[in-house]
Protein backbone atom coordinates (compact mmCIF):
# COMPACT_ATOMS: atom_id res chain seq x y z
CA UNK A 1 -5.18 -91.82 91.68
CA UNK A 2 -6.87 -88.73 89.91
CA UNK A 3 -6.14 -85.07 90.85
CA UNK A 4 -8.49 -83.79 93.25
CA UNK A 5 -9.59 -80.12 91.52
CA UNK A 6 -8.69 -77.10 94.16
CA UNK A 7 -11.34 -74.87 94.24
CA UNK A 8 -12.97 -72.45 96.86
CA UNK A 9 -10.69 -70.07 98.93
CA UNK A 10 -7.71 -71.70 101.30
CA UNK A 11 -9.53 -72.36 104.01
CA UNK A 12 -12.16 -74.53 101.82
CA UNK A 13 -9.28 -76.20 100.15
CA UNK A 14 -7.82 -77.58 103.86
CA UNK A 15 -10.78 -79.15 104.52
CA UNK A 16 -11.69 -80.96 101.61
CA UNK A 17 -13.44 -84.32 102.34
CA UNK A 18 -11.26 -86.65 103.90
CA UNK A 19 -8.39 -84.90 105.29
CA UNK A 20 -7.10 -84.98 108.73
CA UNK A 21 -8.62 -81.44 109.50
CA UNK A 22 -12.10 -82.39 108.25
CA UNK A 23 -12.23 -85.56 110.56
CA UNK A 24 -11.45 -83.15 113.60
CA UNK A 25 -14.43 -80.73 112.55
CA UNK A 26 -17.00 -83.50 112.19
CA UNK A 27 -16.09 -84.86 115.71
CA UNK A 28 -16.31 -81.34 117.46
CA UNK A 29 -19.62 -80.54 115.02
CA UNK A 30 -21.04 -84.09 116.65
CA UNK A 31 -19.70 -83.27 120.19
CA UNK A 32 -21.44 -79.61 120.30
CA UNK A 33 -24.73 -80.97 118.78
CA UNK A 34 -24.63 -83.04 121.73
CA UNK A 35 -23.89 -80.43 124.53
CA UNK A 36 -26.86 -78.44 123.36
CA UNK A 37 -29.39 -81.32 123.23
CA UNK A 38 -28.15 -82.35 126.80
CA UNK A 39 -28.51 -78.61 128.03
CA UNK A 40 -32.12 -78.31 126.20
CA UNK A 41 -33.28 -81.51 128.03
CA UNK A 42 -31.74 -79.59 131.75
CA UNK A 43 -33.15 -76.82 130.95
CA UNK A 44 -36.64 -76.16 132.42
CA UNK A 45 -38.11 -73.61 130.08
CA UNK A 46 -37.20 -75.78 127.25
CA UNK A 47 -40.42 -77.88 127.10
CA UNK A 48 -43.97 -77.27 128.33
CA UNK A 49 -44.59 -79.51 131.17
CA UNK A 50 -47.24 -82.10 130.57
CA UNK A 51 -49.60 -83.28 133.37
CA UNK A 52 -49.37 -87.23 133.94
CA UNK A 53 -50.92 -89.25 136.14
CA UNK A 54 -50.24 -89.70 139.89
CA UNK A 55 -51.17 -91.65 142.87
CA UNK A 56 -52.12 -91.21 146.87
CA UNK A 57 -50.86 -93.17 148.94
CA UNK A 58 -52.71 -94.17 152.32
CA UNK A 59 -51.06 -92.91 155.37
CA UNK A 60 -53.04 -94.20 158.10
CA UNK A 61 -56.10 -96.38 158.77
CA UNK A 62 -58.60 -96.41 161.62
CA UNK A 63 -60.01 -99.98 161.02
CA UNK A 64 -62.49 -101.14 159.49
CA UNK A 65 -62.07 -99.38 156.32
CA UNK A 66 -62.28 -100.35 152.89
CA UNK A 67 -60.84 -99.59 148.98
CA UNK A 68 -63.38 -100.37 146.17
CA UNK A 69 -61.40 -100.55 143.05
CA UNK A 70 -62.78 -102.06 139.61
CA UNK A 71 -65.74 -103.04 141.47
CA UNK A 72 -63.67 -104.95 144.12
CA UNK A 73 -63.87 -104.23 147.43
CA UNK A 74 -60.70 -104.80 149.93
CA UNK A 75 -59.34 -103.54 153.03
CA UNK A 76 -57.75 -100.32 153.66
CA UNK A 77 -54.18 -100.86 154.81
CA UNK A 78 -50.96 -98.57 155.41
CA UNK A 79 -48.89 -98.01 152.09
CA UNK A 80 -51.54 -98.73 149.66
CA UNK A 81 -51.70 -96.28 146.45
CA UNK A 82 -55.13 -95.28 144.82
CA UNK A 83 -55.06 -93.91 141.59
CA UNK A 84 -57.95 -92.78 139.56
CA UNK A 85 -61.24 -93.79 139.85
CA UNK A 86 -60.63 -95.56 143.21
CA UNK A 87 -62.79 -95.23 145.99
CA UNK A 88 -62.03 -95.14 149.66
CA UNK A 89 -64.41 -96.43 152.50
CA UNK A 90 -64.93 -95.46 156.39
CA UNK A 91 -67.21 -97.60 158.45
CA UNK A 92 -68.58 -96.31 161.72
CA UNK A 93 -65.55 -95.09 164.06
CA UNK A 94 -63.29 -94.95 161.79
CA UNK A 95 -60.79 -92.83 159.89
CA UNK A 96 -58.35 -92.36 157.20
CA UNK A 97 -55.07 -90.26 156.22
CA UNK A 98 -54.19 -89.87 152.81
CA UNK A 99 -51.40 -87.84 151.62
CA UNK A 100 -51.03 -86.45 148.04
CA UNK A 101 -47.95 -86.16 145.76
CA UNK A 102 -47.42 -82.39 147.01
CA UNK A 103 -47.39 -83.94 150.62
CA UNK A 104 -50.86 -81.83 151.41
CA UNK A 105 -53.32 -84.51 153.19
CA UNK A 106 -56.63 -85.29 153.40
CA UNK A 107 -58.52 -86.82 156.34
CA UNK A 108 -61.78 -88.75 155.93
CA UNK A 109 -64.24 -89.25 158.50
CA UNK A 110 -66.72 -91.84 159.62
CA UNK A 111 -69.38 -93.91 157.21
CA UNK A 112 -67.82 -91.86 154.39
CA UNK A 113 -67.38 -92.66 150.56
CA UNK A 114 -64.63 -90.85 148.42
CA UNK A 115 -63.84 -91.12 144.91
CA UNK A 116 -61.09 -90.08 143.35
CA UNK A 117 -62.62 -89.13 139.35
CA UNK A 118 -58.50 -87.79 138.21
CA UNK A 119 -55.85 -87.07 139.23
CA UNK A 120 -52.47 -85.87 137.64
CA UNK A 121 -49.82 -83.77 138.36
CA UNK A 122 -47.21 -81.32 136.30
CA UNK A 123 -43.83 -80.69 137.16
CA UNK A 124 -41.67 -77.50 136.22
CA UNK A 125 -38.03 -78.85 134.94
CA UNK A 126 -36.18 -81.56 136.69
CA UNK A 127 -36.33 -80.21 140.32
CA UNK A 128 -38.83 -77.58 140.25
CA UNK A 129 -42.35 -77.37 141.84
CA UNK A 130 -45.31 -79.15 141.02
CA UNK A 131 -49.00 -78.27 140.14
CA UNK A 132 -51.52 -81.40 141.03
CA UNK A 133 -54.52 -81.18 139.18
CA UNK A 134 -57.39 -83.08 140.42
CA UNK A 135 -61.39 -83.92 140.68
CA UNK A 136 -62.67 -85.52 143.45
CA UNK A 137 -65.86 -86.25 144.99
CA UNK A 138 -67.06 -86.45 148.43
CA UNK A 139 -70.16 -89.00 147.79
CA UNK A 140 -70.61 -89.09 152.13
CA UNK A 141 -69.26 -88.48 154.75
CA UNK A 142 -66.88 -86.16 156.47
CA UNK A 143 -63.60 -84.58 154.41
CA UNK A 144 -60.37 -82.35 155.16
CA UNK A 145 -58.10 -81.03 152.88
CA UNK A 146 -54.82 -79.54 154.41
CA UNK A 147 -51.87 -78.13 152.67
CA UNK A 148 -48.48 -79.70 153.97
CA UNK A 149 -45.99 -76.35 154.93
CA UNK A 150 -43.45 -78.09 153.28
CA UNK A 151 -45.73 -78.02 149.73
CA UNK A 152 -45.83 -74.41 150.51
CA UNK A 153 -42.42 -73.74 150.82
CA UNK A 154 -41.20 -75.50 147.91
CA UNK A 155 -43.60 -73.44 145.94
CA UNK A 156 -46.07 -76.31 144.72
CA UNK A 157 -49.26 -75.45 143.58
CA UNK A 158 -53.24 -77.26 143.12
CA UNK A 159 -55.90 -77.11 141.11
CA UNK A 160 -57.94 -79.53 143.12
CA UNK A 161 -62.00 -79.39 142.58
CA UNK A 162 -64.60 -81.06 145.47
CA UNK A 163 -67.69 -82.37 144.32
CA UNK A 164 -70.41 -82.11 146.94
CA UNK A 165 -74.01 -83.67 146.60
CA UNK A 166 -74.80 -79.69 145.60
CA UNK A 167 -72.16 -77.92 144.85
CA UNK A 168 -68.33 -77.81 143.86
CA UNK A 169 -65.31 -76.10 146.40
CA UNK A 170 -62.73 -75.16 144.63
CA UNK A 171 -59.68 -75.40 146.16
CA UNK A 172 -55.99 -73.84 145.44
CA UNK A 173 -54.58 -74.15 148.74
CA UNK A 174 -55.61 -74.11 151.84
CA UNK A 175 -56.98 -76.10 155.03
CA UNK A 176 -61.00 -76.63 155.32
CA UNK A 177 -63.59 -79.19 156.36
CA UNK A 178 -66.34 -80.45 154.53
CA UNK A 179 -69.71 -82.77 154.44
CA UNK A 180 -72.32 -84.04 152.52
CA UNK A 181 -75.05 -86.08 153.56
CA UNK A 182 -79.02 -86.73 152.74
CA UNK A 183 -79.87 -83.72 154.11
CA UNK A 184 -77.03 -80.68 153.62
CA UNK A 185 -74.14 -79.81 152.18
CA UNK A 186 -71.71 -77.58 154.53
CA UNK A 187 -68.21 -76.50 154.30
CA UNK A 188 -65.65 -74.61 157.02
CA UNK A 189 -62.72 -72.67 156.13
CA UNK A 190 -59.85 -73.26 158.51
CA UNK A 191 -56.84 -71.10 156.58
CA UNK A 192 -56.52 -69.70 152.92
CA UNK A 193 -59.46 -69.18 150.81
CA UNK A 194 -61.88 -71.67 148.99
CA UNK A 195 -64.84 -70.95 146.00
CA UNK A 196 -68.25 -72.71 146.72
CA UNK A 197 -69.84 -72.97 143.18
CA UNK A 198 -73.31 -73.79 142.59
CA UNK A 199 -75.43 -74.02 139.42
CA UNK A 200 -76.65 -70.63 137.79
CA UNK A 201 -76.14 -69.08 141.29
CA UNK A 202 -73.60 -67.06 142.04
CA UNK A 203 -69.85 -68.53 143.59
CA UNK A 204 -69.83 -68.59 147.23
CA UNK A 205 -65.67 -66.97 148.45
CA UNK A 206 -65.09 -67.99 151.93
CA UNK A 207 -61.35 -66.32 152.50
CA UNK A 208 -61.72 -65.50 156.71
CA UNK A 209 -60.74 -68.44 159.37
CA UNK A 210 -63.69 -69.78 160.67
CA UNK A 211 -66.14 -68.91 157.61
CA UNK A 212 -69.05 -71.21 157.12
CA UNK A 213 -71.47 -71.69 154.47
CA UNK A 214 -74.26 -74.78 154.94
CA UNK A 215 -77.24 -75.65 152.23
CA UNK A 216 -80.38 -77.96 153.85
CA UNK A 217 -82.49 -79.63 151.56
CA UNK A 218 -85.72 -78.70 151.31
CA UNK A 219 -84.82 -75.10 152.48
CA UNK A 220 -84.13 -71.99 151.23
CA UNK A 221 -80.14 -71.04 151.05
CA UNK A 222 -78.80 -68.88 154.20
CA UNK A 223 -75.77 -66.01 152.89
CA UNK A 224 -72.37 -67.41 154.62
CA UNK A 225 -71.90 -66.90 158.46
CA UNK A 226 -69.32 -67.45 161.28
CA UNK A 227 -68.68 -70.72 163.30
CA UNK A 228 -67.90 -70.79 166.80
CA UNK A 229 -65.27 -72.18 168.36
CA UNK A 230 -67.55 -75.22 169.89
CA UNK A 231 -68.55 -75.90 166.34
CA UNK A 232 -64.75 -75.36 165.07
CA UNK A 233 -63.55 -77.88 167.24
CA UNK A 234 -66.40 -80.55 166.24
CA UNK A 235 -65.87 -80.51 162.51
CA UNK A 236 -61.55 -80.78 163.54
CA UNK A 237 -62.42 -83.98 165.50
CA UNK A 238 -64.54 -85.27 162.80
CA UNK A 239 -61.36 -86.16 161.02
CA UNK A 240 -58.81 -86.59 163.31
CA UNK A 241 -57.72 -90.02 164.12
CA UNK A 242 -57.95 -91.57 167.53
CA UNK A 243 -55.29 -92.92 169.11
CA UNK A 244 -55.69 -96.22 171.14
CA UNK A 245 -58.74 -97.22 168.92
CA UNK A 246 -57.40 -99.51 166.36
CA UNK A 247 -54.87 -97.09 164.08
CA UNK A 248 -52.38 -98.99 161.70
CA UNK A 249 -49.29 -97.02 159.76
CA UNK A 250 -46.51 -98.04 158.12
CA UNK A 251 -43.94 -99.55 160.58
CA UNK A 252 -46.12 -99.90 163.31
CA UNK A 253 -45.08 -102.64 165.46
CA UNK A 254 -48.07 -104.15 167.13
CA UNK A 255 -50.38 -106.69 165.86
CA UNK A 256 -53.49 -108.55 166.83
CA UNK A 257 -53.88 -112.42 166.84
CA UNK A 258 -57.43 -113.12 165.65
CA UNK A 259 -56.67 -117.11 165.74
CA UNK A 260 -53.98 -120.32 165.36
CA UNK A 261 -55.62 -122.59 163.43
CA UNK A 262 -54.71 -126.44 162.75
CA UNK A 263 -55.48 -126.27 158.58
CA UNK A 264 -54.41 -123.47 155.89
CA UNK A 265 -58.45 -123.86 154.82
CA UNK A 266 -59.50 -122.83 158.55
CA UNK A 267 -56.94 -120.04 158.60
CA UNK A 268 -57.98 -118.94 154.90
CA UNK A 269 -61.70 -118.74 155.90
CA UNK A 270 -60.75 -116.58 158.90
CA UNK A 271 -58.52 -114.27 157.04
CA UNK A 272 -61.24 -113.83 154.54
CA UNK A 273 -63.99 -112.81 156.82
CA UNK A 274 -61.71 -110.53 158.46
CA UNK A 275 -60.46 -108.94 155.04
CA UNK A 276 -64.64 -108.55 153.72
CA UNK A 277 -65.08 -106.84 157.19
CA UNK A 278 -62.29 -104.44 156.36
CA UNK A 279 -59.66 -105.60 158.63
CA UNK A 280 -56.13 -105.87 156.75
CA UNK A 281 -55.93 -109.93 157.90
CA UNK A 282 -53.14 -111.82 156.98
CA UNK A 283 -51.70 -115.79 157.45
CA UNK A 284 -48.89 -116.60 158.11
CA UNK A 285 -47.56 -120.74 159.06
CA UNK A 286 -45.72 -120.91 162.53
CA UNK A 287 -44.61 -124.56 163.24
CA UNK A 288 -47.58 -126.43 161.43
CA UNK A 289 -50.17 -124.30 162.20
CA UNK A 290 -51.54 -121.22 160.78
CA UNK A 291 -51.69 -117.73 162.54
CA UNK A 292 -54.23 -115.36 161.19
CA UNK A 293 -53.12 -111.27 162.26
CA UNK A 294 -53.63 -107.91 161.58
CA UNK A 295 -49.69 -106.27 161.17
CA UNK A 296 -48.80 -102.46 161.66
CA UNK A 297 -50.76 -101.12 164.86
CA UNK A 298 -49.57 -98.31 165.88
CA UNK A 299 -49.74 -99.15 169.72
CA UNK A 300 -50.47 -101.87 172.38
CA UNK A 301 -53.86 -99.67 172.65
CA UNK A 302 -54.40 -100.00 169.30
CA UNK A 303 -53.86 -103.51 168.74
CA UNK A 304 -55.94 -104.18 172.08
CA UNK A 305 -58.71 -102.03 170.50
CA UNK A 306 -58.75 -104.21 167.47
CA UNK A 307 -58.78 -107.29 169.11
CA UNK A 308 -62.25 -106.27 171.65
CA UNK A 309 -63.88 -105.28 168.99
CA UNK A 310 -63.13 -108.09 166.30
CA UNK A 311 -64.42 -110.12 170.10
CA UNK A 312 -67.94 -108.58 170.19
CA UNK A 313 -68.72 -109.62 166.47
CA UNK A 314 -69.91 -112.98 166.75
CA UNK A 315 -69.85 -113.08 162.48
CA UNK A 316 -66.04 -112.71 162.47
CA UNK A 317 -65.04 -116.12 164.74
CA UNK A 318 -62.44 -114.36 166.77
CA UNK A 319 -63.03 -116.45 170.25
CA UNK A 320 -59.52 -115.88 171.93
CA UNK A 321 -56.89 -114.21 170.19
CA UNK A 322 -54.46 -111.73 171.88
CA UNK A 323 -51.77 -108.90 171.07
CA UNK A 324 -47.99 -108.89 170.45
CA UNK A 325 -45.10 -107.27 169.36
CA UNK A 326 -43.51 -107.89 166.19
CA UNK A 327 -39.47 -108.32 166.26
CA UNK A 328 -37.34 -105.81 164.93
């Protein structure tokens, strides 16, 4: 075996490739490279957080109500996510709760469209609070935005934008009502502060409770006033749900019976007409025959609601039916 030449100082010469000594180096070298790529990754300065995209999930439905997505129409149900470019739809008397990512809501109104253009959200280290990012539009209809305290106290933020037939509110967290229809625009500042921006005109600030700012068509643009209490309390109920008139949420335990039906193609066609009406129907086989139901009411009211109303369209079949309580 040849002479390996000593050379360097002593230190240099003890750990020469292949000796005991250099083994133990390499594995603490390897060891330590790993403990700082493991505390980078923890860290939550270490990288720029990028946005990515996020979804809203459906709280609560005041039937009939509808999601158009990829040119497909379907009911609104409890528990159902829209994502970008989805559309949500109120008929007349009814409602809907979304809730957001940050837990801030929104309400929609009666006979109103909403699209969602984007939505995406940004999150500071592994833990920390969020920013959602967002464009939405308010096509018709009747909209509320409102923060969620909890959002607020874990520090999340929003850059959240609100198309209007005529202008754009800006919003960065707070709670206000909106509309937009044929003939005006109008918004109503509950809490916080929101921007009302209009083309080559100047931005609109509404930052006191109660602020109001409305555009007609066809007229010429008032400055920002006050609304009254009677007027406060209109847009508020504009977006609540109403109890006892057909609500479904996620483990509610009441259902309506539309009809039992002898053949799976009966039941089918029944479900179906229910579903394009923008009732959440579903079938289900009991002993042969084949139940067609709406699941998750929140209350005897509700489901009772549902079922005198599905009764007074003569299009939808619904001759009999009758409520009931689901088992635990």
């Amino acid at each position: 075996m040849p002479a390996i030449a000593a050379s360097g100082t002593p230190f240099q010469r003890l750990v020469l490739p292949g000796t005991r000594l250099h083994r133990r180096m390499m594995l603490s070298t390897i060891a330590a490279l790993a403990l700082v790529t493991t505390l980078s990754s923890l860290s939550p300065v270490a990288h720029a957080a990028t946005p990515t995209e996020t979804e809203t999930v459906i709280e609560a439905v005041q039937v009939p109500a509808w999601v158009e997505r990829n040119g497909q129409r379907r009911p609104a149900q409890p528990g159902q996510r829209l994502r970008a470019n989805d559309k949500a739809v109120t008929a007349e008397g009814s409602r809907m709760l979304l809730r957001l990512s940050d837990r801030s809501v929104i309400k929609l109104g009666e006979k109103t469209e909403f699209l969602i253009e984007t939505l995406a959200e940004k999150q500071q280290g592994v833990a920390g609070p969020s920013e959602i990012t967002s464009v939405l539009r308010l096509i018709t209809g009747v909209f509320r935005y409102a923060t969620d305290y909890t959002s607020k106290a874990l520090g999340h933020t929003r850059n959240i934008n609100l198309k209007l037939a005529t202008a754009t509110v800006g919003i960065r967290g707070t709670d206000f009502w909106s509309m937009t229809d044929s003939n005006h625009d109008a918004v109503c500042l509950f809490e916080g502060r929101v921007v009302v921006e209009r083309d080559q005109r100047p931005d609109i600030e509404l930052g006191q409770p109660g602020a109001f700012w409305v555009t007609r068509t066809g007229q010429s643009e008032q400055p920002a006033g006050q609304a009254t209490p009677r007027e406060l309390m209109k847009f508020i109920a504009q977006a609540e749900l109403k109890a006892g008139t057909g609500v479904l949420l996620e483990g509610g335990r009441w259902r309506t019976v539309a009809g039992l039906h002898r053949s799976a193609g009966a039941g089918s066609t029944q479900r179906d007409r229910l579903q394009a009406a923008g009732y959440p129907a579903d079938m289900v086989e009991k002993q042969g025959r084949y139940e067609v139901r709406i699941n998750d009411l929140a209350t005897q009211a509700d489901a009772q609601s549902v079922l005198a109303r599905l009764q007074a369209d003569d299009t939808l079949g619904v001759a009999t039916g009758r409520v009931a309580l689901a088992a635990r």
